[in-house]
PDB file of N, CA and C in Angstrom:
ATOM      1  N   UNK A   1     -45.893 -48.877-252.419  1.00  0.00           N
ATOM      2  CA  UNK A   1     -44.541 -48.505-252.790  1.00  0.00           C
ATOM      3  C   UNK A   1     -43.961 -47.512-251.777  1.00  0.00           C
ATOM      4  N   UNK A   2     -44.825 -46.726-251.271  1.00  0.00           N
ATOM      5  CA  UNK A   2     -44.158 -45.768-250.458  1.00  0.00           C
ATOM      6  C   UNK A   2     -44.073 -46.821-248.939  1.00  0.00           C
ATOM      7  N   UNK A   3     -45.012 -47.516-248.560  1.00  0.00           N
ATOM      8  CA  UNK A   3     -44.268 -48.167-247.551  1.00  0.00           C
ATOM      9  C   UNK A   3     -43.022 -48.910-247.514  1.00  0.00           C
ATOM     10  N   UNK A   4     -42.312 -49.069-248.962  1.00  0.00           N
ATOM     11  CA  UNK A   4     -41.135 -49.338-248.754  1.00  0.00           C
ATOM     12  C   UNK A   4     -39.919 -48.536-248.684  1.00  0.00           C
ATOM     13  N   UNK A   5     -40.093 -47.181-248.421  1.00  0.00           N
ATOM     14  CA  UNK A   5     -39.456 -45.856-248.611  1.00  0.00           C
ATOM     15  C   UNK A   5     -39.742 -45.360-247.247  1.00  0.00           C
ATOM     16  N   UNK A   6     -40.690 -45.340-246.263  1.00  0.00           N
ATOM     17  CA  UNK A   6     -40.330 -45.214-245.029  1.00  0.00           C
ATOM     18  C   UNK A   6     -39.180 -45.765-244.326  1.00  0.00           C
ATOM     19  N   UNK A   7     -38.455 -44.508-243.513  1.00  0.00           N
ATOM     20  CA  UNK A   7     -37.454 -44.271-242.835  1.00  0.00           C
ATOM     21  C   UNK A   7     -36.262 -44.339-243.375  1.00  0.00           C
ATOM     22  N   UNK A   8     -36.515 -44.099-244.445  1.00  0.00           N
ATOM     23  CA  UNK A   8     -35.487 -43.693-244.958  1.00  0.00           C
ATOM     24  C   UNK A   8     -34.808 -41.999-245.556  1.00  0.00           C
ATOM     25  N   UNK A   9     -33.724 -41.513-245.493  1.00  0.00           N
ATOM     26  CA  UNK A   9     -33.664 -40.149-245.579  1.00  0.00           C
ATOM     27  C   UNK A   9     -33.112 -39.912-247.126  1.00  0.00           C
ATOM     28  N   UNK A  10     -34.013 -38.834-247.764  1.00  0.00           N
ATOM     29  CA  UNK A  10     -33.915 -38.524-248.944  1.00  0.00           C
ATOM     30  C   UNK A  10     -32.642 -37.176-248.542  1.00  0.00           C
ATOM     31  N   UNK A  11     -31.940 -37.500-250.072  1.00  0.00           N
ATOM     32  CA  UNK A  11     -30.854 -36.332-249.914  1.00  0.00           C
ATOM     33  C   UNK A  11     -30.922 -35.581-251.224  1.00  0.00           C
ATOM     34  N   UNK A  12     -30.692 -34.355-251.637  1.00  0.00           N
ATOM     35  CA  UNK A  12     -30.794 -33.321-252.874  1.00  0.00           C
ATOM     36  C   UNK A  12     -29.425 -32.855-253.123  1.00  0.00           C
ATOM     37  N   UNK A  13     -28.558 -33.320-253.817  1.00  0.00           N
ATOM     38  CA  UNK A  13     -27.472 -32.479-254.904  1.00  0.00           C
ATOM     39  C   UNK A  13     -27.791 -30.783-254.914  1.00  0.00           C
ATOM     40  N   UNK A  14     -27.456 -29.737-253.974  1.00  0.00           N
ATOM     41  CA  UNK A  14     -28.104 -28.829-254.381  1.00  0.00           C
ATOM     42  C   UNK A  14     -26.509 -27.465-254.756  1.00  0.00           C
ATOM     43  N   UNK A  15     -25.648 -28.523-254.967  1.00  0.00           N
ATOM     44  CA  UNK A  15     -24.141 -27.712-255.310  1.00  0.00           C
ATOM     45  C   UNK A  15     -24.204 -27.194-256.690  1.00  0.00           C
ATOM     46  N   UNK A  16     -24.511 -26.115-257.211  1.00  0.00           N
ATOM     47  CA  UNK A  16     -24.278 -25.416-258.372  1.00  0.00           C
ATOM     48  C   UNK A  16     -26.053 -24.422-258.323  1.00  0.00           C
ATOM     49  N   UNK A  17     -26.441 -25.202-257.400  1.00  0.00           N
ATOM     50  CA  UNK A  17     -28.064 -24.291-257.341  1.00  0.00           C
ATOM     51  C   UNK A  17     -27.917 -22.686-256.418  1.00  0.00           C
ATOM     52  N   UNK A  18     -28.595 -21.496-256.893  1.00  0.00           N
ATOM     53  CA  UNK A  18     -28.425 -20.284-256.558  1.00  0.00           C
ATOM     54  C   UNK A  18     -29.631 -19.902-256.404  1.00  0.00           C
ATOM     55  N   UNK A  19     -29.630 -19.410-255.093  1.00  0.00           N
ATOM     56  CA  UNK A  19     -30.807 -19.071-254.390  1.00  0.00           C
ATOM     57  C   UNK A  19     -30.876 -17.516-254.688  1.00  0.00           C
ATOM     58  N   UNK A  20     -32.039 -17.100-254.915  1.00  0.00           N
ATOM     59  CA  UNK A  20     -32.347 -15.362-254.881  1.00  0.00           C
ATOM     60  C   UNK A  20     -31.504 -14.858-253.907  1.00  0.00           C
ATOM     61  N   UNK A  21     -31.433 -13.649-253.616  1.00  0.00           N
ATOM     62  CA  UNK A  21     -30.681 -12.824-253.054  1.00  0.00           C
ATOM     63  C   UNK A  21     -31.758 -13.009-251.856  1.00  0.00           C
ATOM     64  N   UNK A  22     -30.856 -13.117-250.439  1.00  0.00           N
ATOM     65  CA  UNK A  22     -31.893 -12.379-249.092  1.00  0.00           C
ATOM     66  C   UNK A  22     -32.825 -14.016-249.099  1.00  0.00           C
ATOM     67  N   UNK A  23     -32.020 -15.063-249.480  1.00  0.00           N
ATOM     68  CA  UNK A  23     -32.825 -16.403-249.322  1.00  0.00           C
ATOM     69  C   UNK A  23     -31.291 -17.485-249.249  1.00  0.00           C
ATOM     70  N   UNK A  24     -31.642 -18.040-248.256  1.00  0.00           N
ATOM     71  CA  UNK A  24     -30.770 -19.203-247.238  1.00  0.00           C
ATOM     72  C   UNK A  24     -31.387 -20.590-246.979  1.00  0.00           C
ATOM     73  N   UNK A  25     -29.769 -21.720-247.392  1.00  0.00           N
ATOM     74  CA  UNK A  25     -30.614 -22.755-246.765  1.00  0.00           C
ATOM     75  C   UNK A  25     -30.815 -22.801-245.418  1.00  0.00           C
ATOM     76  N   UNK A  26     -31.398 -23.415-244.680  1.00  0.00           N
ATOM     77  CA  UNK A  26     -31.540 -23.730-243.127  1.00  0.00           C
ATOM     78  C   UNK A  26     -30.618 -24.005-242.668  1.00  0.00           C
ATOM     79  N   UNK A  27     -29.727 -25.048-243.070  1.00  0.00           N
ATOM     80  CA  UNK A  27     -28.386 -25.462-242.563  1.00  0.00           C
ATOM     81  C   UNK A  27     -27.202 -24.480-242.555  1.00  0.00           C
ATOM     82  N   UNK A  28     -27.344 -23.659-242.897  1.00  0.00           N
ATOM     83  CA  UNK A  28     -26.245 -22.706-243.596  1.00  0.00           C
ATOM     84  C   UNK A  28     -26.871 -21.639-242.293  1.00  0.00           C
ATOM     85  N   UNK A  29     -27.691 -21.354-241.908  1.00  0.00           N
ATOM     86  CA  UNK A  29     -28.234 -20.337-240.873  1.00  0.00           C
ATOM     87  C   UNK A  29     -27.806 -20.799-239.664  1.00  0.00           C
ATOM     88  N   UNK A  30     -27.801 -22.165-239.102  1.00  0.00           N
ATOM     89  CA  UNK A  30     -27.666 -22.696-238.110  1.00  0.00           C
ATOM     90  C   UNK A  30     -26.367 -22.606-237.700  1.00  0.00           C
ATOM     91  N   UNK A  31     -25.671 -21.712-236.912  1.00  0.00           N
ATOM     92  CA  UNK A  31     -24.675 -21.454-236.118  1.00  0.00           C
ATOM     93  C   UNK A  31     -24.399 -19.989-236.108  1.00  0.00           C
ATOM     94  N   UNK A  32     -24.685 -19.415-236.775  1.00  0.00           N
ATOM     95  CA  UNK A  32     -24.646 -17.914-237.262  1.00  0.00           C
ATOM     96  C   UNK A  32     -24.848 -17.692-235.668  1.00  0.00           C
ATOM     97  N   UNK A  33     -23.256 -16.560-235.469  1.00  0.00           N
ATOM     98  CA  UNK A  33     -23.780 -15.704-234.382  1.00  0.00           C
ATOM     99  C   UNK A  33     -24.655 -14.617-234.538  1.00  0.00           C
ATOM    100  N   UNK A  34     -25.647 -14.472-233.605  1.00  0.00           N
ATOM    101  CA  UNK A  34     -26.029 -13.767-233.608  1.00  0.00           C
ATOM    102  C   UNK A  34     -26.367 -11.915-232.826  1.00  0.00           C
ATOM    103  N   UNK A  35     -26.295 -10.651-233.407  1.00  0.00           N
ATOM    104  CA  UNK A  35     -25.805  -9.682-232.469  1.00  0.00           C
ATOM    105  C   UNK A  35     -26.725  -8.269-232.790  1.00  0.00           C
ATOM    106  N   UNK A  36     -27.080  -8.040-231.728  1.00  0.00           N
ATOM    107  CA  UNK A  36     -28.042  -6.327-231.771  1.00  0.00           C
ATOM    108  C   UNK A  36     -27.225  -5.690-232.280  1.00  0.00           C
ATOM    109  N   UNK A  37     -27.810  -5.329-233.390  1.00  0.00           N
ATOM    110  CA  UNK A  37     -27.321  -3.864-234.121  1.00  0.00           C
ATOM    111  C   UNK A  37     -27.542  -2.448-233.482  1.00  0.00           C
ATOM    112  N   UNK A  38     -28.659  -2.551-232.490  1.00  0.00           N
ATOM    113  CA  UNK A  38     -28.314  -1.120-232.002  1.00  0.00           C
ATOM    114  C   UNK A  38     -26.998  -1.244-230.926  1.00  0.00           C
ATOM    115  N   UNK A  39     -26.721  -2.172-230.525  1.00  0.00           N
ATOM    116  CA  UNK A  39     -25.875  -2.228-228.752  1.00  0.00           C
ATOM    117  C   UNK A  39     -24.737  -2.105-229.496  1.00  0.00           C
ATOM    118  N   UNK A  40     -24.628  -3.426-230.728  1.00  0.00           N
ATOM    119  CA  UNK A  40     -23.702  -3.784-230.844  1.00  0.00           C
ATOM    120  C   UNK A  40     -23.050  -5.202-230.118  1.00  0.00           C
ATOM    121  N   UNK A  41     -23.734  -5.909-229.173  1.00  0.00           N
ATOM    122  CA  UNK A  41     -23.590  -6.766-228.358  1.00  0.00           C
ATOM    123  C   UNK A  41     -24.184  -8.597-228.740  1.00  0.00           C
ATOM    124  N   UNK A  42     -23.075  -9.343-228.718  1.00  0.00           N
ATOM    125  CA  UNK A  42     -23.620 -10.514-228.478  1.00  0.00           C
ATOM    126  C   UNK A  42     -24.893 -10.948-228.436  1.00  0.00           C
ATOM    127  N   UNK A  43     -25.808 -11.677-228.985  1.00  0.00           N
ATOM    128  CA  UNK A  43     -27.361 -11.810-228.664  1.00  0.00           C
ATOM    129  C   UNK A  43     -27.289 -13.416-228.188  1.00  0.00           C
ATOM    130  N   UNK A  44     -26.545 -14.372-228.983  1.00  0.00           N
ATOM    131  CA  UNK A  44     -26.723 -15.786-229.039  1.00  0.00           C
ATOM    132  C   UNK A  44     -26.222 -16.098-229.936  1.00  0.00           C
ATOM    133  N   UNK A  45     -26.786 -17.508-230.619  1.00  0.00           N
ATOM    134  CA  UNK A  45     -26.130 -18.463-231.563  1.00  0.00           C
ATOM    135  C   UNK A  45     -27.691 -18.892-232.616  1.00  0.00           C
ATOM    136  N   UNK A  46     -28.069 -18.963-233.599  1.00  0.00           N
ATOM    137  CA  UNK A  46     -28.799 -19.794-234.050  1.00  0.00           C
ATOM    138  C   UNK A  46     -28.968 -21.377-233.838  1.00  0.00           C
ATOM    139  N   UNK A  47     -29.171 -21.649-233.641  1.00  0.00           N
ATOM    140  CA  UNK A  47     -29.906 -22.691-233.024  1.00  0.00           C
ATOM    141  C   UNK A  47     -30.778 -24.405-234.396  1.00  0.00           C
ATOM    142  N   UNK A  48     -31.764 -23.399-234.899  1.00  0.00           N
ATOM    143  CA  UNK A  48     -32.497 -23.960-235.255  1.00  0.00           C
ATOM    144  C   UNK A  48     -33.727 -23.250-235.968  1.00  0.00           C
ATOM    145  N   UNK A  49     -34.256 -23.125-237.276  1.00  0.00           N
ATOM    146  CA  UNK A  49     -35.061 -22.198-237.857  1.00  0.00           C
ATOM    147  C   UNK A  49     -36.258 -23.123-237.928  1.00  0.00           C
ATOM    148  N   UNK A  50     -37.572 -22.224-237.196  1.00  0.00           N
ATOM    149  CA  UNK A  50     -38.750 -23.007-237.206  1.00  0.00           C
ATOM    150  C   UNK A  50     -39.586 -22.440-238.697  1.00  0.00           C
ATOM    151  N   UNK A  51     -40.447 -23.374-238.961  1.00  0.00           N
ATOM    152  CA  UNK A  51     -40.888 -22.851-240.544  1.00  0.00           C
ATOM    153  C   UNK A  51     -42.373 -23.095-239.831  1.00  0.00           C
ATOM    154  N   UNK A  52     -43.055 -21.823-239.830  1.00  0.00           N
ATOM    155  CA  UNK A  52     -44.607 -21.526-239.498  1.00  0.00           C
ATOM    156  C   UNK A  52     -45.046 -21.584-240.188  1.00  0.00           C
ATOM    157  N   UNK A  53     -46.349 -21.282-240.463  1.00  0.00           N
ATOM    158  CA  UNK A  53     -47.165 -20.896-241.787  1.00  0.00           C
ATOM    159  C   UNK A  53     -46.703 -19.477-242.385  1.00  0.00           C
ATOM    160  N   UNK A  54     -46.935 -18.496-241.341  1.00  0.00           N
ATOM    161  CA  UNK A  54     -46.780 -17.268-241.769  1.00  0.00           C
ATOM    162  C   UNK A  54     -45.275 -16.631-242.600  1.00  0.00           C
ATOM    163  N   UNK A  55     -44.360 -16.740-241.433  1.00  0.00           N
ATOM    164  CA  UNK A  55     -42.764 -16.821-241.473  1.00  0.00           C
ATOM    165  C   UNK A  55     -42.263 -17.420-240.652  1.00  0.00           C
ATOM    166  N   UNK A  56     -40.392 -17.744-240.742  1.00  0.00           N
ATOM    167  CA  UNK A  56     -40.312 -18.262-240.055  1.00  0.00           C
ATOM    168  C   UNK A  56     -39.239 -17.960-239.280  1.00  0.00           C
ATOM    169  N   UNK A  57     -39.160 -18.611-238.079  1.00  0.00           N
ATOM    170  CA  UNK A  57     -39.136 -18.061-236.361  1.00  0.00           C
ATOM    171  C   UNK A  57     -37.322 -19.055-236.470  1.00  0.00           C
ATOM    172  N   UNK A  58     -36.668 -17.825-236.021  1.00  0.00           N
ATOM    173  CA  UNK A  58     -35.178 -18.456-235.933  1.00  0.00           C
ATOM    174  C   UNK A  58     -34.972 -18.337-233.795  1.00  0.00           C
ATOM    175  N   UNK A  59     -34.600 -19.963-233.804  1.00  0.00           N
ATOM    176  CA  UNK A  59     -34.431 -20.283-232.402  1.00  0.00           C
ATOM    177  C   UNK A  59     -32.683 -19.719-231.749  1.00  0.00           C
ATOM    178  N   UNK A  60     -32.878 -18.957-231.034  1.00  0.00           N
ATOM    179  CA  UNK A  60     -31.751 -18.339-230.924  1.00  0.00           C
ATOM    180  C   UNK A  60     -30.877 -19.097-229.234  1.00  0.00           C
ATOM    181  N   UNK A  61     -30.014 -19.530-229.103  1.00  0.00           N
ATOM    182  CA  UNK A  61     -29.653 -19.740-227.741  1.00  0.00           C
ATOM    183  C   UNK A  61     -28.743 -18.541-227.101  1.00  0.00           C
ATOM    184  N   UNK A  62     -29.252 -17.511-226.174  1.00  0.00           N
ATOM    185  CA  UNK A  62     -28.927 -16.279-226.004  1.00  0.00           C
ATOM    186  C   UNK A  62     -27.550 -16.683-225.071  1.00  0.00           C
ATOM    187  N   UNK A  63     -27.096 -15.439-224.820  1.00  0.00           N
ATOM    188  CA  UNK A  63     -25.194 -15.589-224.051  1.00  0.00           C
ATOM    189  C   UNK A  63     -25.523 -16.569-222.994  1.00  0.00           C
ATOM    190  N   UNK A  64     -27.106 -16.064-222.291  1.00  0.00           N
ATOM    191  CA  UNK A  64     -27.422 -17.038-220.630  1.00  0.00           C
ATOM    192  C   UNK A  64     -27.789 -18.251-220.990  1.00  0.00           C
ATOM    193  N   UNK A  65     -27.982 -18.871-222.051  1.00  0.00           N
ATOM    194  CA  UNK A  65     -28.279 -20.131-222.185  1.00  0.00           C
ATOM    195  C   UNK A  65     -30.033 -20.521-222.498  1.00  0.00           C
ATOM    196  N   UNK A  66     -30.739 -19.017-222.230  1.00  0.00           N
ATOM    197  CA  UNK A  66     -32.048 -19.439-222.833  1.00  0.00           C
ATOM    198  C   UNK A  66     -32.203 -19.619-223.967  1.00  0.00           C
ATOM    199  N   UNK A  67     -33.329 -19.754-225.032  1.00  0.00           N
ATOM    200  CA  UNK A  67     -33.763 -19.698-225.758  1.00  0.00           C
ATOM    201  C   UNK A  67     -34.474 -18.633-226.707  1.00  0.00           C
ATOM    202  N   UNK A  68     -33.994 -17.686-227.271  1.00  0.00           N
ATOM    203  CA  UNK A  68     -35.184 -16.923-227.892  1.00  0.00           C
ATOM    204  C   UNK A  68     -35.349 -17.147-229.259  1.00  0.00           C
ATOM    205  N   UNK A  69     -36.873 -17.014-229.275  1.00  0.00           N
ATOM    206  CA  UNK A  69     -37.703 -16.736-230.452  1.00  0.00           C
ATOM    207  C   UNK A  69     -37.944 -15.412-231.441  1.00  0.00           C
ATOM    208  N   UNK A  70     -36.666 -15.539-232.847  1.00  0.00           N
ATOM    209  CA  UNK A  70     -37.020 -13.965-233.289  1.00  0.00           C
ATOM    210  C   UNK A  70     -37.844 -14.223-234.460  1.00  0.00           C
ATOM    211  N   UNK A  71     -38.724 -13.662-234.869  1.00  0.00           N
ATOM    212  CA  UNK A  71     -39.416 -13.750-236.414  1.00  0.00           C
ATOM    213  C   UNK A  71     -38.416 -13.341-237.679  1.00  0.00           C
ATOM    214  N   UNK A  72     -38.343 -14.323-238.545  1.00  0.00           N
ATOM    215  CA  UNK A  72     -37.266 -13.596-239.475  1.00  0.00           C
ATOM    216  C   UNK A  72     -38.155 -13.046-240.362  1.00  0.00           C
ATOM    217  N   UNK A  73     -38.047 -11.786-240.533  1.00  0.00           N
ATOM    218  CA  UNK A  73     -39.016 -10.806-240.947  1.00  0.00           C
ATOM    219  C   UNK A  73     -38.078  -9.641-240.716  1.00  0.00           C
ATOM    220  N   UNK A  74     -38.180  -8.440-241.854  1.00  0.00           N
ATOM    221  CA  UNK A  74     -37.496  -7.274-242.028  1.00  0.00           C
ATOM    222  C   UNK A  74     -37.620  -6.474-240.784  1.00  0.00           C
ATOM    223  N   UNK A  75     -38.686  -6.368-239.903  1.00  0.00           N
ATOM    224  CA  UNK A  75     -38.455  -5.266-238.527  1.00  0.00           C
ATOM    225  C   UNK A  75     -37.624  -6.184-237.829  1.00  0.00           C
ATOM    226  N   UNK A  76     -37.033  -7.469-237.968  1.00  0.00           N
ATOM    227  CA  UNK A  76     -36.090  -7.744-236.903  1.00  0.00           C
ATOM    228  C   UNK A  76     -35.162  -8.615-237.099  1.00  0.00           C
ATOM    229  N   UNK A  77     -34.940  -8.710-238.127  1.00  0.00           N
ATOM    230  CA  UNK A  77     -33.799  -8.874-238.929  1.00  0.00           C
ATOM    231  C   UNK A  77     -33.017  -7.962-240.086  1.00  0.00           C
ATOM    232  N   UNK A  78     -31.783  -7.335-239.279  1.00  0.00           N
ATOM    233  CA  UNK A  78     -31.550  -6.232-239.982  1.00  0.00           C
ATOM    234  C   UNK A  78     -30.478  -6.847-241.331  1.00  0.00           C
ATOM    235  N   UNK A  79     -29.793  -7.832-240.850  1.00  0.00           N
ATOM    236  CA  UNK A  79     -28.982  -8.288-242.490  1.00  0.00           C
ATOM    237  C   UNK A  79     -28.447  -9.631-241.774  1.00  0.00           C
ATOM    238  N   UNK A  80     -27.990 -10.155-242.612  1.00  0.00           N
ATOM    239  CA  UNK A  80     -27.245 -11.861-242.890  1.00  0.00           C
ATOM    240  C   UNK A  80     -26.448 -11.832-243.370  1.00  0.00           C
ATOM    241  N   UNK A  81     -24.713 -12.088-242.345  1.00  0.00           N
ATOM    242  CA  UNK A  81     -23.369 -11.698-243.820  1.00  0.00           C
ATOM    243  C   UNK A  81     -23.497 -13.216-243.732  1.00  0.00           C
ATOM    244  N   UNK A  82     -23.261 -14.067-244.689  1.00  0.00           N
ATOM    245  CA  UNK A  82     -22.820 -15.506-244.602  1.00  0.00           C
ATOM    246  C   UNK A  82     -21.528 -15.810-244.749  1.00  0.00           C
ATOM    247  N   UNK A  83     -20.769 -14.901-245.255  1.00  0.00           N
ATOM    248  CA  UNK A  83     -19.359 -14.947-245.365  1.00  0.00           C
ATOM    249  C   UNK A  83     -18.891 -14.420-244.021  1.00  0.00           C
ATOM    250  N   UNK A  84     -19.196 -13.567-242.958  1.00  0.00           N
ATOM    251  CA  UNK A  84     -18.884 -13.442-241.805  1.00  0.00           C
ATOM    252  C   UNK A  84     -19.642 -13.903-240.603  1.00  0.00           C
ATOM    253  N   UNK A  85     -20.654 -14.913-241.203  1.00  0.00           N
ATOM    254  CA  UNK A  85     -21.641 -15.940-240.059  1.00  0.00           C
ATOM    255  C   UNK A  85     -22.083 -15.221-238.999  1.00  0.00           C
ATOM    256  N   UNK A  86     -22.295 -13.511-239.423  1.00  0.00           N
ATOM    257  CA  UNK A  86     -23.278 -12.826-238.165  1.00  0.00           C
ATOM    258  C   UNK A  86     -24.834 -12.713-238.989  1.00  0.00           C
ATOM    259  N   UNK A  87     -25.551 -12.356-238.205  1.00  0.00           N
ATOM    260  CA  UNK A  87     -27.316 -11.977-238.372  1.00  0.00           C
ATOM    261  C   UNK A  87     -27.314 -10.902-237.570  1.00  0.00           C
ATOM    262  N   UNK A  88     -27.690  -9.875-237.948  1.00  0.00           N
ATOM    263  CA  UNK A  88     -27.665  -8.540-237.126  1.00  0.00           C
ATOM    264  C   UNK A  88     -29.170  -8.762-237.047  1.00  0.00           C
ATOM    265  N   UNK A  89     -29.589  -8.255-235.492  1.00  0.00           N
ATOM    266  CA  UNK A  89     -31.395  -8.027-235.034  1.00  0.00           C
ATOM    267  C   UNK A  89     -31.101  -6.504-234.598  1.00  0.00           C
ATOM    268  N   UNK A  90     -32.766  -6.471-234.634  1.00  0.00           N
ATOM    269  CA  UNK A  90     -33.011  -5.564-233.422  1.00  0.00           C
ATOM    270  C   UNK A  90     -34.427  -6.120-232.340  1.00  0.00           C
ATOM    271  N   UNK A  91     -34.085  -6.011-231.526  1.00  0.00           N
ATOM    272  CA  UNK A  91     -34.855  -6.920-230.818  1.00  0.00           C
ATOM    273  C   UNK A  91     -35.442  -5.849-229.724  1.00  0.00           C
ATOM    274  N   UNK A  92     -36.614  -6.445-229.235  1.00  0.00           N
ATOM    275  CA  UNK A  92     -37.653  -5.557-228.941  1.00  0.00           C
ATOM    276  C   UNK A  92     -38.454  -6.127-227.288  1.00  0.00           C
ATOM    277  N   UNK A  93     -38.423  -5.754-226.510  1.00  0.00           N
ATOM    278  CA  UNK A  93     -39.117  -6.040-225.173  1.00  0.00           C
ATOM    279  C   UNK A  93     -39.895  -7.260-224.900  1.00  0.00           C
ATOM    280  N   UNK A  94     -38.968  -8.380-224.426  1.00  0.00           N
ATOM    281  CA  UNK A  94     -40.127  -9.354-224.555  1.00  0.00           C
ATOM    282  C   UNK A  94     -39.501 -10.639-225.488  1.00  0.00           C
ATOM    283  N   UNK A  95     -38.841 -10.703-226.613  1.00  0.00           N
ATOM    284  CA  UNK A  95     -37.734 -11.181-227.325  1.00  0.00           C
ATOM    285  C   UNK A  95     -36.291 -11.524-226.621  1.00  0.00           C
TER     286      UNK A  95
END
């Protein structure tokens, strides 16, 4: 039965569902600018949120066009407005 359900894409009704506080869908993260809270400055764009085992790693495309990797985790993620589509970091040597 399930080989007749390959390749095909499942979809979820999830309009009236409320997520805890300080919890996001993935899609809803993905474009969020993103900006250092200490500078105050531009960092990038979200990209794409990787889901690890541990936590998970938001793909950032920085002003130059690289790529960075931040852990979304409280030392470096300082807040998420979703109504103003920023993610404030603080980002650290190497990031």
């Amino acid at each position: 039965a399930a080989q007749a359900l390959k390749g095909l894409v499942a979809e979820a009704d999830v309009s009236g569902v409320e997520l805890p506080e300080g919890r996001y869908y993935v899609r809803d993260l993905i474009g969020l600018a993103v900006v250092d809270d200490a500078a105050g400055r531009p960092v990038g764009t979200v990209e794409d949120v990787l889901q690890r085992p541990a936590h998970d790693v938001y793909a950032v495309r920085d002003t130059e066009g690289r790529e960075r990797l931040i852990p979304a985790v409280d030392e470096f993620i300082k807040s998420i407005d979703m109504d103003a589509r920023v993610m404030r970091v603080t980002l650290i040597e190497g990031l």
